[in-house]
Protein backbone atom coordinates (compact mmCIF):
# COMPACT_ATOMS: atom_id res chain seq x y z
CA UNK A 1 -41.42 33.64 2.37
CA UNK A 2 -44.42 36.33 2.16
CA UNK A 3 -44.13 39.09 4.63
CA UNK A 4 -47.18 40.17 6.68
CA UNK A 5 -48.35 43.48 6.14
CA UNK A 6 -50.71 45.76 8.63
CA UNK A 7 -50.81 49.26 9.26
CA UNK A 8 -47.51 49.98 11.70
CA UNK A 9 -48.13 51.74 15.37
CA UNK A 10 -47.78 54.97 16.19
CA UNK A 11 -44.15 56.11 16.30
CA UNK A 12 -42.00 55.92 19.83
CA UNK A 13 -44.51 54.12 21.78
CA UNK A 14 -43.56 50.67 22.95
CA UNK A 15 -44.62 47.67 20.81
CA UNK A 16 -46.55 44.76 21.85
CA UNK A 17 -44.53 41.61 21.44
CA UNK A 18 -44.39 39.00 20.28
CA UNK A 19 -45.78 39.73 17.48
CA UNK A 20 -47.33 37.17 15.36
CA UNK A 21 -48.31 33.38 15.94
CA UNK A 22 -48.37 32.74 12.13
CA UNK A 23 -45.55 30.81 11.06
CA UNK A 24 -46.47 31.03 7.53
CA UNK A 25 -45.25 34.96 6.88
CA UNK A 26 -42.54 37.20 8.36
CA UNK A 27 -44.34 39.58 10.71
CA UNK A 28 -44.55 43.33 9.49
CA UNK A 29 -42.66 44.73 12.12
CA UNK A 30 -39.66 43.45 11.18
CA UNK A 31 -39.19 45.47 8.11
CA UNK A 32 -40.02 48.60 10.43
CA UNK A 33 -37.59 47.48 12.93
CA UNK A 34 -35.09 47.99 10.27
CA UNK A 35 -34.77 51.58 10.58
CA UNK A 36 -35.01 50.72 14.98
CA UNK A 37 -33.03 47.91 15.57
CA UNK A 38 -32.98 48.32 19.08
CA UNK A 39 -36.53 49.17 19.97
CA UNK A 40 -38.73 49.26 22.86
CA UNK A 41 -41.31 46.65 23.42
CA UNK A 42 -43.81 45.35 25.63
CA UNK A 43 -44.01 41.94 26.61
CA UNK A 44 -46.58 39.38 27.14
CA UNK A 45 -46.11 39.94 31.53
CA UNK A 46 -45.88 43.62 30.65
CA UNK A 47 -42.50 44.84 31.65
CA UNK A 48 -40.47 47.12 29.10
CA UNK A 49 -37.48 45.30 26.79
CA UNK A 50 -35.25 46.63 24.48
CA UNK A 51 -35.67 43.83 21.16
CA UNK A 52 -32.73 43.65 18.97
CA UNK A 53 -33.71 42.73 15.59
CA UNK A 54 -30.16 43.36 13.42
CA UNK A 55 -27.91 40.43 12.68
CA UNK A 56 -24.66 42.16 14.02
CA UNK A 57 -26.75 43.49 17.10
CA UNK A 58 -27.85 40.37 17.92
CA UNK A 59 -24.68 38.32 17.65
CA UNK A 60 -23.55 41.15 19.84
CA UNK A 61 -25.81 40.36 22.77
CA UNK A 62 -25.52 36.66 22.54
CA UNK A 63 -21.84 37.12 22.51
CA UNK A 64 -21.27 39.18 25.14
CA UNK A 65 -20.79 37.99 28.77
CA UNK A 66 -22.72 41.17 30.13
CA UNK A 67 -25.69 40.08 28.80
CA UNK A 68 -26.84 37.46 31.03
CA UNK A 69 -29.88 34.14 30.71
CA UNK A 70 -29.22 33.06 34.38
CA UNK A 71 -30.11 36.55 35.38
CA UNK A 72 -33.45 36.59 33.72
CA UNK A 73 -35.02 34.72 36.42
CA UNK A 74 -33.53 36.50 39.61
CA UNK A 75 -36.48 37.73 41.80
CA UNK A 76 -37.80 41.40 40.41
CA UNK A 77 -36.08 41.08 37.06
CA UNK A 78 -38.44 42.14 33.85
CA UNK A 79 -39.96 38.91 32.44
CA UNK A 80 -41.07 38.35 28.64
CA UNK A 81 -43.51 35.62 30.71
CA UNK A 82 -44.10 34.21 33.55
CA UNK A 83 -41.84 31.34 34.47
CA UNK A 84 -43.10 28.00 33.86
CA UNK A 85 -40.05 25.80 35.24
CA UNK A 86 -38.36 26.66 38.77
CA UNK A 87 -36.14 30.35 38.50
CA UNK A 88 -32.60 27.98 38.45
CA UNK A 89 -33.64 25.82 35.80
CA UNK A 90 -33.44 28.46 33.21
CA UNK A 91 -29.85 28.53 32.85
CA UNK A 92 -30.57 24.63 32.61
CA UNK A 93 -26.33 23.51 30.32
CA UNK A 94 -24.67 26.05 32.83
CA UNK A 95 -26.14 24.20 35.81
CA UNK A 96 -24.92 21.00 33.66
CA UNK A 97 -21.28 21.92 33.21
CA UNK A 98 -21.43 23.83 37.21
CA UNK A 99 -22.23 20.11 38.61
CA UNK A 100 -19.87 18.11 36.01
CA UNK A 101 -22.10 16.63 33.78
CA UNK A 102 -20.92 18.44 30.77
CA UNK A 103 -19.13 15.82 29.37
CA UNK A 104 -21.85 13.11 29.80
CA UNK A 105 -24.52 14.95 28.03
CA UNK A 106 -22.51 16.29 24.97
CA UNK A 107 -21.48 12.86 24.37
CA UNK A 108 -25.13 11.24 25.07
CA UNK A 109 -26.35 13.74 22.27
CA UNK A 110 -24.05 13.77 19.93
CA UNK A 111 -25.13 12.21 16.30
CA UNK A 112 -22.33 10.10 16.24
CA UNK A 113 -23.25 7.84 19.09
CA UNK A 114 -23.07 4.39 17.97
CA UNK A 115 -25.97 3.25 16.38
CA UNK A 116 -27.97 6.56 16.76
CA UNK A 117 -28.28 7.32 13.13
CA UNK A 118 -29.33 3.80 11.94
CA UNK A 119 -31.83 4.21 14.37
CA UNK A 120 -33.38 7.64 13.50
CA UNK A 121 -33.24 6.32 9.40
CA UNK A 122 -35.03 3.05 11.39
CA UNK A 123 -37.65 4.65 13.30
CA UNK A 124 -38.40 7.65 10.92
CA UNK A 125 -39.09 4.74 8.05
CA UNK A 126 -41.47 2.57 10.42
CA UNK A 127 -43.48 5.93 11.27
CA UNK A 128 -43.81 6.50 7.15
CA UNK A 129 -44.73 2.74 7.01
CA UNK A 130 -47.36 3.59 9.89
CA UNK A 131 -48.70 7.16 7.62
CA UNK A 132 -49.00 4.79 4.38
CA UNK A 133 -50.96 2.07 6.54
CA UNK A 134 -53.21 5.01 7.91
CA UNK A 135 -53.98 6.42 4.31
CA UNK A 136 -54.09 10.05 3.18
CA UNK A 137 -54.41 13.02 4.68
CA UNK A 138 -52.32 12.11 8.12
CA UNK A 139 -51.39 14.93 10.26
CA UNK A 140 -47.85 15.23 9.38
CA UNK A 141 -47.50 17.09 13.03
CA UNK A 142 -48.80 14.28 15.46
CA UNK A 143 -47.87 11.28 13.15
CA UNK A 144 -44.48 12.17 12.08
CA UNK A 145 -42.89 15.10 13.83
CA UNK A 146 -43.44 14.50 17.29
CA UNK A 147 -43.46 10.63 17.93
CA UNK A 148 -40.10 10.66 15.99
CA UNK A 149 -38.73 13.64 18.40
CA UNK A 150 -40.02 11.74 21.22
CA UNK A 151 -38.61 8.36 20.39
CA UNK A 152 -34.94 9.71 20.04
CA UNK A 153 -35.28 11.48 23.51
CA UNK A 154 -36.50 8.78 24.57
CA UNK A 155 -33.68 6.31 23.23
CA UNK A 156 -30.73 9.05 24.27
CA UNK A 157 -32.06 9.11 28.08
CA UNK A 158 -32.63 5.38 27.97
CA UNK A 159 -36.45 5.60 29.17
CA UNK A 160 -39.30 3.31 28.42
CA UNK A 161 -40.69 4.42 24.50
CA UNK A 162 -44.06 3.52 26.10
CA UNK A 163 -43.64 6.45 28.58
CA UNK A 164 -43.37 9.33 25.51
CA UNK A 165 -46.88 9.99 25.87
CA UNK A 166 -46.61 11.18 29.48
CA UNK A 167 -44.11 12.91 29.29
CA UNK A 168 -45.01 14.68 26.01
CA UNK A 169 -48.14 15.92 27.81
CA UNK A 170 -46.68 17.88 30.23
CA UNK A 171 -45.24 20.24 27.27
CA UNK A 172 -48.46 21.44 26.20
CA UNK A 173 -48.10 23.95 29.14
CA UNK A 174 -45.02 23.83 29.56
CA UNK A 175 -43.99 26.09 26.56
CA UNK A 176 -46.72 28.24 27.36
CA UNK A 177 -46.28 31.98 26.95
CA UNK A 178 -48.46 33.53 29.82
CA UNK A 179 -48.35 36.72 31.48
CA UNK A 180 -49.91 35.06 35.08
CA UNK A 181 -48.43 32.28 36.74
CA UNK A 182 -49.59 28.46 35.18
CA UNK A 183 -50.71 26.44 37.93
CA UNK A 184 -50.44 23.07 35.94
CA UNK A 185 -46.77 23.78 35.39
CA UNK A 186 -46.03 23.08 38.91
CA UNK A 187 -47.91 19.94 38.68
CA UNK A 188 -46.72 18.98 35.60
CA UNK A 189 -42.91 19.20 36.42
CA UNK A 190 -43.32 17.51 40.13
CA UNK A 191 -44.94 14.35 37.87
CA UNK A 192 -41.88 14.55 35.50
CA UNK A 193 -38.86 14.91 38.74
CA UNK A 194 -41.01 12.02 40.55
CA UNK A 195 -40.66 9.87 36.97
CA UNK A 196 -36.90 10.84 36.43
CA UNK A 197 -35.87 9.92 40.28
CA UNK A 198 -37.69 6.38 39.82
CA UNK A 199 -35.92 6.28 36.50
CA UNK A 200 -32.72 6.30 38.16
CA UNK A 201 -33.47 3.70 40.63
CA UNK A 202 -34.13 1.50 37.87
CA UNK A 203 -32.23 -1.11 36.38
CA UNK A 204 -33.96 -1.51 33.03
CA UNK A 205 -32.90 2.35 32.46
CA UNK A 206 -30.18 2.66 29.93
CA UNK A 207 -28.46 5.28 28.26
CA UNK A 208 -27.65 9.07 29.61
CA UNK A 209 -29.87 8.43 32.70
CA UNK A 210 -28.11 4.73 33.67
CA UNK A 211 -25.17 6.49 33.40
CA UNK A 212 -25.32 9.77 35.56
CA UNK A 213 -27.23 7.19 37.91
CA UNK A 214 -24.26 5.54 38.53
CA UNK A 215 -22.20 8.92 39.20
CA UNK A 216 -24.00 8.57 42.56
CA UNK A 217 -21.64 6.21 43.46
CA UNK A 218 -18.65 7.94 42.47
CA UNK A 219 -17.40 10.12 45.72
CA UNK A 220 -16.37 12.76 43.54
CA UNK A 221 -19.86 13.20 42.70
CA UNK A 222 -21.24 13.22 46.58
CA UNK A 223 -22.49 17.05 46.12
CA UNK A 224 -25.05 15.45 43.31
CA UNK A 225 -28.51 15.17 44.37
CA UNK A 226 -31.51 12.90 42.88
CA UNK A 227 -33.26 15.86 42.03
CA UNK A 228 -29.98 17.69 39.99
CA UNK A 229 -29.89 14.49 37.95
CA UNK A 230 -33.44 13.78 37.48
CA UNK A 231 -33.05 17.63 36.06
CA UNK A 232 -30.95 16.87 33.32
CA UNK A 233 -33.83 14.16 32.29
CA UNK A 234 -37.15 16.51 32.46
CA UNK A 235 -35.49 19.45 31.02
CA UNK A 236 -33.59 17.39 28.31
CA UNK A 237 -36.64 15.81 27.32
CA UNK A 238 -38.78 19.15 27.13
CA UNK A 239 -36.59 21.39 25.26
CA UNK A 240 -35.07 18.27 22.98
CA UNK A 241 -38.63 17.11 22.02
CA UNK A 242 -40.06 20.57 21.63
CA UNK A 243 -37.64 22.31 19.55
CA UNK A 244 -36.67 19.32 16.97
CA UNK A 245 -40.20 18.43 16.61
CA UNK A 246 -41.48 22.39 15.78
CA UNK A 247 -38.26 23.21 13.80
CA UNK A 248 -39.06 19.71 11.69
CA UNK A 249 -42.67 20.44 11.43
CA UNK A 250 -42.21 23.96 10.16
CA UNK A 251 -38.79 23.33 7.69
CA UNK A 252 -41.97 20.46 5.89
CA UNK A 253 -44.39 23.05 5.60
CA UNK A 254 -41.17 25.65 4.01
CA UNK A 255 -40.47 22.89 1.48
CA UNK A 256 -44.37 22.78 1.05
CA UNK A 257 -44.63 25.79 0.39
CA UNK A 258 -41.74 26.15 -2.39
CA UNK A 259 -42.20 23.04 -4.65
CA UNK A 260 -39.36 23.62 -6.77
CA UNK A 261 -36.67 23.51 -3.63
CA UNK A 262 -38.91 20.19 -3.03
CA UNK A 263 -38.51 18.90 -6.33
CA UNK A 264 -35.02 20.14 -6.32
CA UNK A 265 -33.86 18.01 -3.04
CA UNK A 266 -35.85 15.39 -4.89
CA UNK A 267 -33.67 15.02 -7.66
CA UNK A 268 -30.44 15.39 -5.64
CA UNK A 269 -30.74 14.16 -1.99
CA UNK A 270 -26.90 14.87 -1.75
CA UNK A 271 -28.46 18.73 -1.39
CA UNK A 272 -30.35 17.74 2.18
CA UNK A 273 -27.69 18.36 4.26
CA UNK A 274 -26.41 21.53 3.10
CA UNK A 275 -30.46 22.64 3.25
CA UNK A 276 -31.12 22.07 6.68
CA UNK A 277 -29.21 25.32 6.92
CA UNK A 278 -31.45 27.68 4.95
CA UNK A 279 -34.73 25.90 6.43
CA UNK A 280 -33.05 27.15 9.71
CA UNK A 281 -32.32 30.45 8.70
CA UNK A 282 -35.93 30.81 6.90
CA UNK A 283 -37.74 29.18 10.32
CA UNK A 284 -39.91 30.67 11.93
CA UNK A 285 -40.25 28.01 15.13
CA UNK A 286 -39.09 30.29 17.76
CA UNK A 287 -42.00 32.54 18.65
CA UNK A 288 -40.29 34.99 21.21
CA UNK A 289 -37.02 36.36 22.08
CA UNK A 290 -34.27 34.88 23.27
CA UNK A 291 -33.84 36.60 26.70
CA UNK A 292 -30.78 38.50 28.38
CA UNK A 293 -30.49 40.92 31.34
CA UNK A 294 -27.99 43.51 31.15
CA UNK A 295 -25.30 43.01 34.00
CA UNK A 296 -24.22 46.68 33.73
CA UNK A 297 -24.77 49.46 31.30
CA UNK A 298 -23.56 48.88 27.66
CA UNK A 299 -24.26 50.27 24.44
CA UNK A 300 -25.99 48.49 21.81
CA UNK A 301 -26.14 50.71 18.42
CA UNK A 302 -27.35 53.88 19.26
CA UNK A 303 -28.83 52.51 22.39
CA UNK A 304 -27.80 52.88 26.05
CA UNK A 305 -29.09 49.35 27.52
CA UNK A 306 -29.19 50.28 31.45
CA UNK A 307 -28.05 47.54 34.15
CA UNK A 308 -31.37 45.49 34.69
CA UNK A 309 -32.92 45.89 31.70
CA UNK A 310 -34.22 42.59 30.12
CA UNK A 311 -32.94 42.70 25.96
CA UNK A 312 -34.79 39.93 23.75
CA UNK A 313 -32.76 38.85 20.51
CA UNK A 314 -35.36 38.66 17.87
CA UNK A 315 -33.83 35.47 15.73
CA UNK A 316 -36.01 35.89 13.07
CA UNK A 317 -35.24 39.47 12.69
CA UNK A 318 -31.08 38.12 12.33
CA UNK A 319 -31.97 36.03 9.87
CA UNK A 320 -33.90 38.07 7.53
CA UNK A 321 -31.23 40.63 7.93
CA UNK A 322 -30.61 41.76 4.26
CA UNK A 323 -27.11 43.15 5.53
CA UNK A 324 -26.08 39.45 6.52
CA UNK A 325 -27.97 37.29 3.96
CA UNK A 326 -28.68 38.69 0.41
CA UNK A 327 -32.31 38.18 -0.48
CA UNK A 328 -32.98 37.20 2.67
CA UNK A 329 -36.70 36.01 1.46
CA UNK A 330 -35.61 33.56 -1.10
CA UNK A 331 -35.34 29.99 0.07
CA UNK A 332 -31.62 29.33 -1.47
CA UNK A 333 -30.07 25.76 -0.53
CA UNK A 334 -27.04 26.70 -2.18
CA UNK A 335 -26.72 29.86 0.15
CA UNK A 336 -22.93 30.14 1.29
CA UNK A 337 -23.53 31.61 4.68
CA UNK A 338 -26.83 29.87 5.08
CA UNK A 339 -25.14 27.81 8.51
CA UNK A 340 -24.20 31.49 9.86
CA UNK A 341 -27.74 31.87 11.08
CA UNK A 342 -28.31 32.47 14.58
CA UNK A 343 -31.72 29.53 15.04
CA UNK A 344 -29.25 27.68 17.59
CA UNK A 345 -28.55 31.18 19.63
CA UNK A 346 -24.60 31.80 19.91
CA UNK A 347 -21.84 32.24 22.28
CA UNK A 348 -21.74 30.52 25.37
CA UNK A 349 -25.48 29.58 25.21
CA UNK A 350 -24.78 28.22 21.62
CA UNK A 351 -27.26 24.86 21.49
CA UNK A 352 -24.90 22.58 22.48
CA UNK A 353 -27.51 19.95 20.65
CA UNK A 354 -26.98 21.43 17.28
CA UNK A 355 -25.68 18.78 15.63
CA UNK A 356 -28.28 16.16 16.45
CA UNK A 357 -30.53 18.64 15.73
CA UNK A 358 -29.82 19.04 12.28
CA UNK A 359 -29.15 15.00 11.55
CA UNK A 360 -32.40 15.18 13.41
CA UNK A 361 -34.09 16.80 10.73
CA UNK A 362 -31.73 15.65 7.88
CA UNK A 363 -32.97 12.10 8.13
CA UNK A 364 -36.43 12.81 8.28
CA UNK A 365 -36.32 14.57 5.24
CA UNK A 366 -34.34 12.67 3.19
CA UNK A 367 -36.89 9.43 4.10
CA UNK A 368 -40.25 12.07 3.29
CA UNK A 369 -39.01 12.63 0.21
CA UNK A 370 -37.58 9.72 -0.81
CA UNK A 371 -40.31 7.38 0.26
CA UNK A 372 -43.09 10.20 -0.38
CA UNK A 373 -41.78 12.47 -3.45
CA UNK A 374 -44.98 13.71 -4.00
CA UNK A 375 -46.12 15.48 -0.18
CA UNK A 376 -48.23 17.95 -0.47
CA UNK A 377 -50.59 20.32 1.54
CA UNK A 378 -54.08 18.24 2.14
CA UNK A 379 -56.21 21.47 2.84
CA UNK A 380 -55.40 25.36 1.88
CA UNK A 381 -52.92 27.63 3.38
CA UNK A 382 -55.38 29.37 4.53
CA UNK A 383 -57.18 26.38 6.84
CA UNK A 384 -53.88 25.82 8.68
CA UNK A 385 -54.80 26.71 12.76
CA UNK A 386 -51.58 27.96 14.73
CA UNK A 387 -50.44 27.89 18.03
CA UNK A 388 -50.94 30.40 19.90
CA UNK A 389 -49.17 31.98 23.26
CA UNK A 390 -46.47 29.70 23.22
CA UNK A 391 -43.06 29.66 22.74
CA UNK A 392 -43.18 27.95 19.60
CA UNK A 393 -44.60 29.00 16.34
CA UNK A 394 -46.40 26.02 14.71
CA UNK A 395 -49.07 24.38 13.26
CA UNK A 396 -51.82 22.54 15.45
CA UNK A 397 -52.13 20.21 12.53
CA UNK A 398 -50.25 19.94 9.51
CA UNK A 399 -52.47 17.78 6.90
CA UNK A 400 -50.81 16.11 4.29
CA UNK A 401 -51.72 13.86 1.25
CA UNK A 402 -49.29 12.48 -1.18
């Protein structure tokens, strides 16, 4: 992992964050943010945060109850952007497990689901099949990572695969990091509710969405509205698609990027699942903070954090802690604490999707490599266009040859 180096800003003065778009190198900051690991910042809708950048800091802020996500949408609070879902989807699991529908989605997720895996080594072989019809270079991005994200969303809310593409438009803007208000947003997510109510009026729908249709009629689930359960569909969707996809897109271009832990998987794939660890602690998919709002005043380091004030948990900044991971540049897939990385947040925001996640991203790679041991980079380093003012860091394209 290289590190980006520019000429830091002037000491004391808020920083402008985030900071980079480049997923490629570690931004400079964070080695300054070393010596300020609670620091002032401004953010993209220009309100004042404090961003934690320390591993123990961080865990600190995720952990602790006083530190709230439902709070970072109440009317007046600081924003790191403006909102692009409605204020009381943000705290999208807690509104889950407030209306009862914990148990339905963990178990709808979860890897173990009968037949899920088969199908995700299935599906991720026909869309290799489709990149060897096509011929080299593919775009590893739009041929690979997100039709096979879509497709398992797809099969774990029981929706029509046909209807991906819809869907998958909407997050385009979605993810958007904007300091002004995105009108499409609106438009966007009234297409997707309107797409998840019919979806639960119909009787080809299988899966997680035939099955919290049918809570409505349960009486114990009277209080449930059409529009909390289509919920559970749009967001699920949105977050699941964009966050395997970018994390899968970006752990490719890490093993890219270091041909020898490539070759080594290659001549072991007993080592892949143990490695999806260290490509999460090395990635750098999330492009902001993850966002709190102090409930009352607490102290963080040498830091007074005052009730109000919005605190962003800079993951990448964890995970490149050198007091939590030793060397934390080195890609090492026999790191012992590689799975204490913080890419799936923690306490009682901890991704409660982490598991599929990571089979997610197992199976892909174990079927790249195996059925394409020699991937490699179709243009230079250099060429690759990325994303920019979104909530992801990744590659527009990712060209491959093999």
């Amino acid at each position: 992992m290289t590190v980006e180096t520019l000429p830091p800003q002037p000491a004391g003065a808020p920083v402008d964050f985030p900071f980079s778009w480049r997923g490629d190198q570690l931004p400079h900051e964070i080695a300054m943010l070393r010596k300020e690991p609670v620091k002032r910042v401004r953010t993209i809708a220009g309100d004042e945060a404090w961003l934690v950048s320390s591993y123990a800091l961080c865990r600190q802020v995720l952990e602790d109850r006083r530190f709230s996500l439902k709070d970072t949408s109440a009317p007046g609070a600081p924003r790191q952007y403006a909102l692009t879902i409605p204020p009381e989807v943000v705290n999208n699991m807690g509104n889950i497990t407030g209306v009862g529908l914990r148990k339905a989605v963990l178990k709808a997720i979860s890897p173990k689901s009968k037949g899920l895996e088969e199908w995700m080594r299935a599906y991720a072989a026909d869309l290799v099949d489709g990149l060897f019809a096509q011929g080299a270079p593919v775009d590893l991005r739009s041929r690979f990572a997100n039709p096979y994200s879509e497709a398992l969303h797809c099969r774990i809310l029981g929706i029509p695969l046909a209807d991906a593409p819809r869907l998958a438009a909407s997050l385009d803007i979605a993810f958007m990091n904007s300091a002004c208000p995105v009108t499409g947003a609106k438009l966007n997510w009234d297409h997707d509710m309107a797409y998840m109510v019919e979806r639960l009026d119909d009787p080809a729908t299988t899966g997680l969405m035939a099955e919290i249709a049918a809570l409505r009629g349960n009486p114990d689930y009277a209080h449930l509205t059409d529009e909390m359960l289509a919920t559970v569909g749009v967001t699920m969707f949105g977050a699941g698609v964009i966050s395997t996809s970018a994390f899968l897109t970006m752990a490719v271009f890490s093993l890219l990027q270091h041909p020898e832990v490539w070759a080594e998987l290659r001549d072991d794939s007993r080592k892949i699942p143990g490695a999806v660890d260290e490509l999460l602690r090395v990635n750098l998919s999330i492009g902001d903070g993850l966002p709190r709002v102090a409930l009352e005043d607490v102290k963080l380091g040498d830091v007074e954090v005052r009730k109000g004030e919005l605190v962003l948990v800079l993951v990448e900044g964890a995970n490149f802690d050198p007091e939590a991971f030793d060397d934390p540049h080195l890609v090492d897939i026999a790191r012992a604490n590689s799975d204490t990385h913080l890419s799936f947040g923690g306490g009682q925001h901890y991704c409660p999707a982490t598991a599929l996640g990571k089979k997610h991203a197992e199976i892909a790679l174990e079927t790249l490599i195996a059925r394409m041991p020699d991937l490699r980079l179709a243009v230079p380093v250099e060429q690759i266009v990325w994303r920019t003012g979104f909530m992801k860091r990744m590659p527009e394209r990712l060209h491959v040859m093999w």
